[in-house]
N, C-alpha and C. Protein backbone atom coordinates (compact mmCIF):
# COMPACT_ATOMS: atom_id res chain seq x y z
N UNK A 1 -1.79 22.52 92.45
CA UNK A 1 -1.71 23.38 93.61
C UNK A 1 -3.06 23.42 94.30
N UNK A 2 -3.25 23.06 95.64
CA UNK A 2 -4.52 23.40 96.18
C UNK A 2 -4.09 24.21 97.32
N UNK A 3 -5.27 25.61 97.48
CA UNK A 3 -5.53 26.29 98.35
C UNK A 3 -6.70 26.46 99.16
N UNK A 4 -5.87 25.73 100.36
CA UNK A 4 -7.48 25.84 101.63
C UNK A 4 -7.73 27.37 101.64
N UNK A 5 -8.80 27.53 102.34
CA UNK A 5 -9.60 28.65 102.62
C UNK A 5 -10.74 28.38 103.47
N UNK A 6 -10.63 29.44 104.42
CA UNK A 6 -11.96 29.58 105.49
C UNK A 6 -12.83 30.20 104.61
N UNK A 7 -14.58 29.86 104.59
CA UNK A 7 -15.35 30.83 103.81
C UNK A 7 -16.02 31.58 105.14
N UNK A 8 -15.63 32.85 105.02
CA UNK A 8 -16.81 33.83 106.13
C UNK A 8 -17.46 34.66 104.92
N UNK A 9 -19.01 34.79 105.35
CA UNK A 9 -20.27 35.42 104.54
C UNK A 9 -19.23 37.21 104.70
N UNK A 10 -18.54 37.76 104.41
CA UNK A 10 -18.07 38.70 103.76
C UNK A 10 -17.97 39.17 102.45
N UNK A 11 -18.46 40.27 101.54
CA UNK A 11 -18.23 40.70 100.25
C UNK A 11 -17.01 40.44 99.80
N UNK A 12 -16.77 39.36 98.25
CA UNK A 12 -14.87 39.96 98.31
C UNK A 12 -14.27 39.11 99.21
N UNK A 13 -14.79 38.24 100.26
CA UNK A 13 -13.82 37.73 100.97
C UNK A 13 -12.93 36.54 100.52
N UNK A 14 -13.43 35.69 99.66
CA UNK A 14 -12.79 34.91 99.21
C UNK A 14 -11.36 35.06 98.70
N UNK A 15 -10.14 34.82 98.88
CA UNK A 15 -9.13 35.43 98.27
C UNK A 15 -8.90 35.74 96.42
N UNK A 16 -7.79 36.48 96.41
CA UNK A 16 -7.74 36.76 95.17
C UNK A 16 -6.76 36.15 94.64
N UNK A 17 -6.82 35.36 93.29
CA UNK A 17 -6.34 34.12 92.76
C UNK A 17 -5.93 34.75 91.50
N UNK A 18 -4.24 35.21 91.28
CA UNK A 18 -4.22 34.98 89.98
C UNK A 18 -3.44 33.77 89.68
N UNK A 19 -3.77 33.90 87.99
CA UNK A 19 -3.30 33.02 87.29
C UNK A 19 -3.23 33.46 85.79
N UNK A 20 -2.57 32.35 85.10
CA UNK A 20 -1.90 32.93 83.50
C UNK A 20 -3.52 31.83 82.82
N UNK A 21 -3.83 32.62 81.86
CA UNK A 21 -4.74 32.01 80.78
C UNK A 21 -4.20 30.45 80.62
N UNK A 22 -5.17 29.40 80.84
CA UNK A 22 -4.31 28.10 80.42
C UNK A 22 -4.31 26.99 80.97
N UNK A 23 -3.86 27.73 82.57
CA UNK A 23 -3.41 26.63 83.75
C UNK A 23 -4.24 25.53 83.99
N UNK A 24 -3.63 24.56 84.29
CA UNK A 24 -4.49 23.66 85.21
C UNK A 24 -4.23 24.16 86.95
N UNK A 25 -5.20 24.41 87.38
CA UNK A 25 -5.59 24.21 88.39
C UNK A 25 -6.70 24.16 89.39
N UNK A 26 -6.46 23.58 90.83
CA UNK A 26 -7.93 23.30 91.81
C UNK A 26 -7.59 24.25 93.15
N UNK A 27 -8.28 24.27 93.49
CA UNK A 27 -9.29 25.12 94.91
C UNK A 27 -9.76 24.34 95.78
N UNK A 28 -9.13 24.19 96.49
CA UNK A 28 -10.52 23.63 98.10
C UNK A 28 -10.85 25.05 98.94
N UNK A 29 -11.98 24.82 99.09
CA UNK A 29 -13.05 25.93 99.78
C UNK A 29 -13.72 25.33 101.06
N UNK A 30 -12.72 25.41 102.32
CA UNK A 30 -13.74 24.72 103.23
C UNK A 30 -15.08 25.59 103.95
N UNK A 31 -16.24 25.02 103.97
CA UNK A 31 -17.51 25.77 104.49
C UNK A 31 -18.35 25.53 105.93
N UNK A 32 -18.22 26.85 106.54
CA UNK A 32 -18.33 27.11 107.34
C UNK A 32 -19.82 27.89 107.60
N UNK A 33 -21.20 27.10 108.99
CA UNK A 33 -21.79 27.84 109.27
C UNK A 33 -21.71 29.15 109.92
N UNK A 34 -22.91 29.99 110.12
CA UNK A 34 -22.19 31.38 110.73
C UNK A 34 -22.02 31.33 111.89
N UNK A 35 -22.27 30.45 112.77
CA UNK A 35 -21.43 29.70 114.13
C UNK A 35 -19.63 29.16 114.12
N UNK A 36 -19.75 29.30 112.88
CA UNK A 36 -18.24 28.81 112.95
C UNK A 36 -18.08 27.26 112.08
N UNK A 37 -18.95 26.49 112.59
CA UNK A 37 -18.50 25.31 112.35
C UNK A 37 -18.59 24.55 110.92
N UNK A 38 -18.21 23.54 110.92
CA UNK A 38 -18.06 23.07 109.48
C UNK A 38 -19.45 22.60 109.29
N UNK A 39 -19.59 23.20 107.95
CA UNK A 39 -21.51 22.99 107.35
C UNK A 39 -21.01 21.66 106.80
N UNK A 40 -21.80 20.84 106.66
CA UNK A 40 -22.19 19.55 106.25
C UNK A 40 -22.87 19.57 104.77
N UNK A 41 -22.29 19.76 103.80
CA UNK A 41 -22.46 19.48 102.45
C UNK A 41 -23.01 18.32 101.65
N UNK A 42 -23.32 17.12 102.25
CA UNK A 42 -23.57 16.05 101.72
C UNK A 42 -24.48 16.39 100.92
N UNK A 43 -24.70 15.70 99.94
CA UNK A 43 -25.70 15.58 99.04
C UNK A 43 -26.27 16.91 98.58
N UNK A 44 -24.84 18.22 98.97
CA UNK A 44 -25.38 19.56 98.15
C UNK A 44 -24.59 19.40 96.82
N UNK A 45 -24.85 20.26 95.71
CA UNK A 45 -23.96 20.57 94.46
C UNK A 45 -23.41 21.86 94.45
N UNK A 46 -22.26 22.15 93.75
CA UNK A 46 -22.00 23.43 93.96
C UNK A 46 -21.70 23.56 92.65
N UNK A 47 -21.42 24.90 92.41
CA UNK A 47 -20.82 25.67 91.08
C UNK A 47 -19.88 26.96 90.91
N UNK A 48 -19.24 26.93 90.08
CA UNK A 48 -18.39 27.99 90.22
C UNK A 48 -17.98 28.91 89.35
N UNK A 49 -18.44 30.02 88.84
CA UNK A 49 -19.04 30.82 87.93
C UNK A 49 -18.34 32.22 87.66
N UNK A 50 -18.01 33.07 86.68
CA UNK A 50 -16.91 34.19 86.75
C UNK A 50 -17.71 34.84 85.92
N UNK A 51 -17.87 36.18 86.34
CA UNK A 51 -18.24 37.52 85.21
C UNK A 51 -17.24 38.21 85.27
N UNK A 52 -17.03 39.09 84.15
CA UNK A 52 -15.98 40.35 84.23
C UNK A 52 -16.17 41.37 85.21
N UNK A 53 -15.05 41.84 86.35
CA UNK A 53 -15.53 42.79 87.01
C UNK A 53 -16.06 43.74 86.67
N UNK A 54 -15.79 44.36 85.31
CA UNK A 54 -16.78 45.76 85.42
C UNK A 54 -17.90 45.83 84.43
N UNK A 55 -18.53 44.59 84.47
CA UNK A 55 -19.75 43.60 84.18
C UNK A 55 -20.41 42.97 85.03
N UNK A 56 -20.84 43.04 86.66
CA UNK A 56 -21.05 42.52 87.21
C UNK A 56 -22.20 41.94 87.00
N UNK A 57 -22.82 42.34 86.22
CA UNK A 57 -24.37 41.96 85.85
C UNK A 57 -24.51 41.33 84.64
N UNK A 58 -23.79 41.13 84.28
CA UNK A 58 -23.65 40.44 83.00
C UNK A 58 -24.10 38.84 83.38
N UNK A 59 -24.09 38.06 82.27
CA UNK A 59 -24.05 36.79 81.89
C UNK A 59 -22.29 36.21 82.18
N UNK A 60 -22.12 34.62 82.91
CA UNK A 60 -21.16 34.37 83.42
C UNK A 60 -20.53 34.53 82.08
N UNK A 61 -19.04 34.14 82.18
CA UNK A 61 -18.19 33.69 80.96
C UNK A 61 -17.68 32.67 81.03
N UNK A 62 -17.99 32.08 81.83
CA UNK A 62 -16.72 30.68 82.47
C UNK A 62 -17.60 29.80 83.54
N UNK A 63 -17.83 28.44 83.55
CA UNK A 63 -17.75 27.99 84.83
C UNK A 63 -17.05 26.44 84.82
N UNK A 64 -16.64 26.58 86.22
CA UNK A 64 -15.68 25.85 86.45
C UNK A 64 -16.17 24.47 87.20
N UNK A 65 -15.45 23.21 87.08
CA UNK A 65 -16.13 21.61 87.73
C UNK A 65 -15.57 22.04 88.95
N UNK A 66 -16.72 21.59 89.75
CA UNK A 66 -16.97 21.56 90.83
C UNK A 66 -17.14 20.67 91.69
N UNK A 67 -16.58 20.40 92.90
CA UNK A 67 -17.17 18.62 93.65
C UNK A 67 -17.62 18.57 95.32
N UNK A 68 -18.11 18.39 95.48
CA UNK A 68 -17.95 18.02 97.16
C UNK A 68 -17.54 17.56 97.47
N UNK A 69 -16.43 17.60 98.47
CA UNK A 69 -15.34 16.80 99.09
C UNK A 69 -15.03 16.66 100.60
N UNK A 70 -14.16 15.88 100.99
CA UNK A 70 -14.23 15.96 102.87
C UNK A 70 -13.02 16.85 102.93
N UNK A 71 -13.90 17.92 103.89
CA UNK A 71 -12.96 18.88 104.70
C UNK A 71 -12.04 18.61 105.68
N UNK A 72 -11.32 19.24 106.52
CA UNK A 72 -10.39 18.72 107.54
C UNK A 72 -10.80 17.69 108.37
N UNK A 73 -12.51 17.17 108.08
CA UNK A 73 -12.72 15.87 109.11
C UNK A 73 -13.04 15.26 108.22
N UNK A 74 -13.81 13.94 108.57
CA UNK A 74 -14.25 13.05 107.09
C UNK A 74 -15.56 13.75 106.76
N UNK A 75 -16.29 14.90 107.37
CA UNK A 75 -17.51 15.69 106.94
C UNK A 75 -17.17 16.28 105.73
N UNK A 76 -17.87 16.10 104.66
CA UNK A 76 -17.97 16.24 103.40
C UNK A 76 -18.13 17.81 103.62
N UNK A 77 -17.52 18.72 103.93
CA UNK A 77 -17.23 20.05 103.92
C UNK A 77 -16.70 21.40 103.03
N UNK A 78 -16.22 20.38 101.87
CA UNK A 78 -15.46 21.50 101.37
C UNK A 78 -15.40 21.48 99.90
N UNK A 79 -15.42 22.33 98.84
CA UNK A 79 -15.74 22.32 98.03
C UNK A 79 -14.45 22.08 96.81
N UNK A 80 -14.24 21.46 95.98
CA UNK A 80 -13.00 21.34 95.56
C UNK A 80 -13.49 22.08 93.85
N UNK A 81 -12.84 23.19 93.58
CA UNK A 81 -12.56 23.98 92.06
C UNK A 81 -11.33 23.31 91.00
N UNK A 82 -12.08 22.96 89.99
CA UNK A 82 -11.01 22.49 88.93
C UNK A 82 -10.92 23.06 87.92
N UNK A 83 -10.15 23.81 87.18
CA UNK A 83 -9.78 24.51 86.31
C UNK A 83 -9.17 23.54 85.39
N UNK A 84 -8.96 23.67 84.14
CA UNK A 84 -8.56 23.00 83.01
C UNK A 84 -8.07 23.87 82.27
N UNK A 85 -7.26 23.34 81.19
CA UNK A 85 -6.39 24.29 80.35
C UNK A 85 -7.66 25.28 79.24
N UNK A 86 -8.69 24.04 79.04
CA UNK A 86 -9.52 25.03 77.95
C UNK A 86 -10.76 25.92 78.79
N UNK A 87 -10.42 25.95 79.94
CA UNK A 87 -11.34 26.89 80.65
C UNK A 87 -11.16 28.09 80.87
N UNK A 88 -9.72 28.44 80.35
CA UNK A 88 -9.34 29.86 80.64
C UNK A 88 -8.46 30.10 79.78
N UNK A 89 -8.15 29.39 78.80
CA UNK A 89 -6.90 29.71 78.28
C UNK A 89 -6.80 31.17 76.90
N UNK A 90 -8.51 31.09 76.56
CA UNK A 90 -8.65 32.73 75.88
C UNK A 90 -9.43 33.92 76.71
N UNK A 91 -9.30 33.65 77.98
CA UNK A 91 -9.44 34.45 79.15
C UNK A 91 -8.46 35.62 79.69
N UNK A 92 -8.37 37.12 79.46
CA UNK A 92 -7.83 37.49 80.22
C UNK A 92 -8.16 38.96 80.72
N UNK A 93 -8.01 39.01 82.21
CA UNK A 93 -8.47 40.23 82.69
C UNK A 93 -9.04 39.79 84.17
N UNK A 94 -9.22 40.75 84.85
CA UNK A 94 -10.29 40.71 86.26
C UNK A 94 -11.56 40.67 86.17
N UNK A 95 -11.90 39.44 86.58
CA UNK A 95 -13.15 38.41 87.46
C UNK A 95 -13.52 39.00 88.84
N UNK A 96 -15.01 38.30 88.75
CA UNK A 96 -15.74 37.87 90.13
C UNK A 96 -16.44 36.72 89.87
N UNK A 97 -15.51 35.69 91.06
CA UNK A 97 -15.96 34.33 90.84
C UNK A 97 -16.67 34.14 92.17
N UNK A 98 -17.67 33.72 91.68
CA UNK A 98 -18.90 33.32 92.62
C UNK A 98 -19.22 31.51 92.93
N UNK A 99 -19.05 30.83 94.33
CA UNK A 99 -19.19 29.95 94.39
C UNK A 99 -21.15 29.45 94.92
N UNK A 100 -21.48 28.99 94.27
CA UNK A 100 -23.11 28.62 94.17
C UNK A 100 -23.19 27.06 95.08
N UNK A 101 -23.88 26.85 96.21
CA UNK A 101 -24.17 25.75 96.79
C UNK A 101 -25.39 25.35 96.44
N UNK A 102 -26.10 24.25 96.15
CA UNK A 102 -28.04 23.80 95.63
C UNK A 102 -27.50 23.10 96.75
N UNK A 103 -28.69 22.64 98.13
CA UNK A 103 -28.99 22.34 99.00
C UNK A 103 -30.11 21.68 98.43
N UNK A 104 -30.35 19.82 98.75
CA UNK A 104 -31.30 19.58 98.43
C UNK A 104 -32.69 20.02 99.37
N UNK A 105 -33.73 19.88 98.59
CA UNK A 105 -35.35 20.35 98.77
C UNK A 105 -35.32 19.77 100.40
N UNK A 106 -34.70 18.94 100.65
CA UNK A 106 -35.59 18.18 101.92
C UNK A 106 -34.42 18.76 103.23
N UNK A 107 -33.29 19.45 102.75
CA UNK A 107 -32.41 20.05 103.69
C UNK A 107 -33.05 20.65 104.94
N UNK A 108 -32.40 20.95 105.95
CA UNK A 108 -32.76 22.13 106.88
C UNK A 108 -32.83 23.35 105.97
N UNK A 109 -31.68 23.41 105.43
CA UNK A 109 -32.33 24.89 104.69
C UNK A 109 -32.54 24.77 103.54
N UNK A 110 -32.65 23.91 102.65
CA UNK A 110 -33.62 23.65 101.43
C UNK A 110 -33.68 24.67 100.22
N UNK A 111 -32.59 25.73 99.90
CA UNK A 111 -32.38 26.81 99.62
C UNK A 111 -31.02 26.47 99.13
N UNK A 112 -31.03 27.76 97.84
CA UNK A 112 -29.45 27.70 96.86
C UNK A 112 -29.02 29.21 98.50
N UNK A 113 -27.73 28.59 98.51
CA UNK A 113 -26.68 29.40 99.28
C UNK A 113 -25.28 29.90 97.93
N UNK A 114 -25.42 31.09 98.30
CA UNK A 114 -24.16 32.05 97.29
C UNK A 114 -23.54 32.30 98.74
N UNK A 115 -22.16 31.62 99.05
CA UNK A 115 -21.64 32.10 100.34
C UNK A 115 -20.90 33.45 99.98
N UNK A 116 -20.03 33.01 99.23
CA UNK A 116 -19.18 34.25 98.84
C UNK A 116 -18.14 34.53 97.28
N UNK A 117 -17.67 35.84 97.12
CA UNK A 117 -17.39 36.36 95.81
C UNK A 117 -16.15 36.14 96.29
N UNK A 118 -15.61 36.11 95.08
CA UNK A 118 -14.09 36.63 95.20
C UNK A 118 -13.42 37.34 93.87
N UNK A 119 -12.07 37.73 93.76
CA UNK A 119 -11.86 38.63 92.74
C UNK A 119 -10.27 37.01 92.08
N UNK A 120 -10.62 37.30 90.62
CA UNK A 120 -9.79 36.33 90.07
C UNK A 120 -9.00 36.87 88.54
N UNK A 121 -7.67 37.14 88.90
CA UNK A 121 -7.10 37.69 87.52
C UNK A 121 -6.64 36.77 87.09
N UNK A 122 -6.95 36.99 85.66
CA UNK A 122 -6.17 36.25 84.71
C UNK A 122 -5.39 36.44 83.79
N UNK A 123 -3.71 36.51 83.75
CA UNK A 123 -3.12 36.97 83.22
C UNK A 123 -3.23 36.30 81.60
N UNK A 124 -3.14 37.32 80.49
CA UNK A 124 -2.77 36.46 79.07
C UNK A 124 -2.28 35.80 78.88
N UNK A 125 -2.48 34.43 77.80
CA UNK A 125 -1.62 33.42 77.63
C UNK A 125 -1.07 33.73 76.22
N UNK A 126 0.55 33.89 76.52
CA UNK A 126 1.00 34.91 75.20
C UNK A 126 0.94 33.82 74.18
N UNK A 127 0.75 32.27 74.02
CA UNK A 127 1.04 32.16 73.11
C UNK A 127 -0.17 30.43 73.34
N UNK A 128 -1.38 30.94 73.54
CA UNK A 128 -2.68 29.66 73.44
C UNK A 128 -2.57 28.36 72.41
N UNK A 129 -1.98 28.66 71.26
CA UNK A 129 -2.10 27.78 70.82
C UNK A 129 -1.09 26.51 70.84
N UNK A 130 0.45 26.88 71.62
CA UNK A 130 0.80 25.77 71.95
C UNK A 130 0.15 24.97 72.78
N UNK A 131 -0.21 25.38 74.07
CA UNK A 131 -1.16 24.32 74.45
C UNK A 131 -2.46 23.78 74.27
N UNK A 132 -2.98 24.01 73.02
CA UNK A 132 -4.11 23.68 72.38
C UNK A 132 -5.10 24.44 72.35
N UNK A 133 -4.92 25.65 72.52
CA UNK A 133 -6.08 26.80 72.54
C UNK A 133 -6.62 27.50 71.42
């Protein structure tokens, strides 16, 4: 299953994604300057990282593969999230998943960008060890 998404610099704006402990699944995140237009990602890395919501300060628990990919043009725009079965599958409860951009040193802006949070439940997987958990 992939879900596009506009990113606007809003708290929380990212949508809220549940899912059952387990799943495979991906995310496309297309990125947007605060003009609107599609930011140009080449040669950035991204990451994608979850604490417990009412831990916000905590240490992550999870992070997820991450890629740069081409957005609605061939501009390498958008960020693609991959989930795997052993990435969540003894996971359950409400998240804040945070997507992390590294901009290389020689960029215009040359700076790690945190665009935006989002909230991510994860329902229990009643029974982990059939699928290898």
């Amino acid at each position: 299953m992939i879900e596009i998404v506009e990113v606007y610099d809003v708290h929380y704006e990212l949508p809220r994604i549940q899912i059952i402990g387990g799943v495979t699944a991906q995310w496309v995140f297309n990125l947007y300057t605060p003009m609107g237009e599609l930011f140009d990602a080449y040669n950035c890395v991204a990451d994608c990282s979850i604490v417990p919501f009412y831990d916000k300060t905590g240490p992550s628990v999870a992070t997820f593969a991450c890629s740069i990919v081409e957005g609605p043009t061939k501009l390498k725009s958008a960020i693609l999230v991959q989930l795997k079965v052993r990435d969540t599958v003894h996971l359950h409860g409400k998240y804040v998943y945070q997507i992390t951009i590294k901009m290389p040193s020689d960029s215009a802006y040359g700076k790690i960008d945190i665009p935006l949070h989002g909230i991510l439940y994860i329902g229990k997987n009643i029974k982990p060890e059939f699928i290898g958990g």
